[in-house]
C-alpha atoms as a PDB file:
ATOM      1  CA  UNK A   1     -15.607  45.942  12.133  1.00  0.00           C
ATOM      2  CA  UNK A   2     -11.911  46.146  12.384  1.00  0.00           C
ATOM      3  CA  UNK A   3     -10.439  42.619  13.521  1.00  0.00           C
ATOM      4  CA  UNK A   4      -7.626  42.166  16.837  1.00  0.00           C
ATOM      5  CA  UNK A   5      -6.058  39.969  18.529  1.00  0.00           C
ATOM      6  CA  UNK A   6      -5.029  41.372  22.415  1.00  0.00           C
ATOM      7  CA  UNK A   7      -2.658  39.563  24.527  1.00  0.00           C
ATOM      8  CA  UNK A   8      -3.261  40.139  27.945  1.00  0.00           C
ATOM      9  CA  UNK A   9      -0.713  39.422  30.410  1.00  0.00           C
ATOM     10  CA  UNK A  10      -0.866  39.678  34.389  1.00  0.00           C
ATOM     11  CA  UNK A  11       2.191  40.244  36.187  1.00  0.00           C
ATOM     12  CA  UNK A  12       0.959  39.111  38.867  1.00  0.00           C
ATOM     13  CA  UNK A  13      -0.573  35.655  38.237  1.00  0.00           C
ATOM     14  CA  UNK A  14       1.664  35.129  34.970  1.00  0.00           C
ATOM     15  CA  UNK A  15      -1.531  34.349  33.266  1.00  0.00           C
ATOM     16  CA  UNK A  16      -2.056  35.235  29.601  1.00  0.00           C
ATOM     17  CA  UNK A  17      -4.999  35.187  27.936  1.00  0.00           C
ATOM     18  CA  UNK A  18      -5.759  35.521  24.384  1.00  0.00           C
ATOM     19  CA  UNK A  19      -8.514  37.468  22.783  1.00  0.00           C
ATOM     20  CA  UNK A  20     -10.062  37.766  19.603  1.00  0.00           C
ATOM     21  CA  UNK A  21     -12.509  41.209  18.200  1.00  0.00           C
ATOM     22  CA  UNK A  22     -14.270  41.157  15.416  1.00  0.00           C
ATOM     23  CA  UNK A  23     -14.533  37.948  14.327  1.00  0.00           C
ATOM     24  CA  UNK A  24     -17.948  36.137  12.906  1.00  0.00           C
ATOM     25  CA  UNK A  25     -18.196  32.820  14.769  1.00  0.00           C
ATOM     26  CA  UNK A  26     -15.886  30.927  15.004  1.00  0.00           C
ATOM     27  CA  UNK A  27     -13.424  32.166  12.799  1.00  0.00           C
ATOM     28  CA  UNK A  28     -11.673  33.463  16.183  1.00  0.00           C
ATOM     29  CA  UNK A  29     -10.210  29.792  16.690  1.00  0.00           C
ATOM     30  CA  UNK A  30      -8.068  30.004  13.612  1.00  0.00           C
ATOM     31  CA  UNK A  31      -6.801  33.091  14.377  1.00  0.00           C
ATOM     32  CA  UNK A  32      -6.078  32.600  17.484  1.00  0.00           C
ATOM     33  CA  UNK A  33      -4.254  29.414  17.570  1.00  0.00           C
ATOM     34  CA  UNK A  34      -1.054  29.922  16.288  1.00  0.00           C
ATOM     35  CA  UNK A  35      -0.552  32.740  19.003  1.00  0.00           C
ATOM     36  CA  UNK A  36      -2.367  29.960  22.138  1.00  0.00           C
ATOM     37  CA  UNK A  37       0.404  27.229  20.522  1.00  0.00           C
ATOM     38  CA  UNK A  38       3.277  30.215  20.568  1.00  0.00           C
ATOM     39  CA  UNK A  39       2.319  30.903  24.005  1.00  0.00           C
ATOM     40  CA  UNK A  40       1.188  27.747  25.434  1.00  0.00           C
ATOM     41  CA  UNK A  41      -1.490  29.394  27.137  1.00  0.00           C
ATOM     42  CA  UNK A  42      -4.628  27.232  26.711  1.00  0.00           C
ATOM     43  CA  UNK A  43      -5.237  26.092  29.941  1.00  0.00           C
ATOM     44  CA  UNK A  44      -8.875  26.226  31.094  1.00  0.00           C
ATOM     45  CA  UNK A  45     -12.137  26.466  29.323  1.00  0.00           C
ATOM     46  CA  UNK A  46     -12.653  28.504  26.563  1.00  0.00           C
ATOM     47  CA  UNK A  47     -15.026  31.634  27.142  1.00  0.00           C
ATOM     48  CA  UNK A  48     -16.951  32.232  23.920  1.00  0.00           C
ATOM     49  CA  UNK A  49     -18.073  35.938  23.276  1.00  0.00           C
ATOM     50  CA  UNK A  50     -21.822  36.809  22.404  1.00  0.00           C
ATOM     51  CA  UNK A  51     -20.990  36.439  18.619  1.00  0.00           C
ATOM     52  CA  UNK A  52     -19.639  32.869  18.703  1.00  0.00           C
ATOM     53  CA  UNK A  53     -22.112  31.514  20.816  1.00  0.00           C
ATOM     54  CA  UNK A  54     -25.023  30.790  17.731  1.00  0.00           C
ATOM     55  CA  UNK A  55     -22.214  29.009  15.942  1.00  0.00           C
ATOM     56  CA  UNK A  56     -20.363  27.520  19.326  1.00  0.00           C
ATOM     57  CA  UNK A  57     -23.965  25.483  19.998  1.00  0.00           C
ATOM     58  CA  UNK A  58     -24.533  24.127  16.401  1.00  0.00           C
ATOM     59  CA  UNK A  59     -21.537  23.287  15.690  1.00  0.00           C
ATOM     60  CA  UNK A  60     -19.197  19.834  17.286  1.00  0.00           C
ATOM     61  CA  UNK A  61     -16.123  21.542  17.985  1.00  0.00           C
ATOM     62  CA  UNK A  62     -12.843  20.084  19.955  1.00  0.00           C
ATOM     63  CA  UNK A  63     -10.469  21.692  22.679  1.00  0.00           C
ATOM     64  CA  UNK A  64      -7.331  21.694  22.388  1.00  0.00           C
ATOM     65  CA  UNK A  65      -5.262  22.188  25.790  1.00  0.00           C
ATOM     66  CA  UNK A  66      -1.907  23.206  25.177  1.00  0.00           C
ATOM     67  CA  UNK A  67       1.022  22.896  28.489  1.00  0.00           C
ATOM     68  CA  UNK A  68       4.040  23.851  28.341  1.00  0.00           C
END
């Protein structure tokens, strides 16, 4: 499977939300952090797809909450 990140923006809200496809785990988190630090986006809880959560439960992982 082909990996992604998407940036989704509402014009509305001025929320952005980063995404990660494709990714085994959590591998996602490293990819996506340099683009949640660029963006200062991380704001709420993380929501873990299907594939992470196996890994997300076994493992002791911290948030990070980035403001701008």
């Amino acid at each position: 499977m082909e990996r992604a990140i998407l940036i989704h923006f509402d014009s509305v809200t001025g929320e952005i939300r980063v995404e990660a496809e494709g990714f085994e785990g959590l591998t996602c988190l490293a990819a996506t952090q340099p683009f949640e630090e660029a963006l200062g986006v991380v704001e709420g809880e993380r929501i873990y797809k299907p594939e992470a959560q196996q890994h997300h439960r076994t493992t002791n992982s911290s948030q990070t909450r980035l403001r701008q």
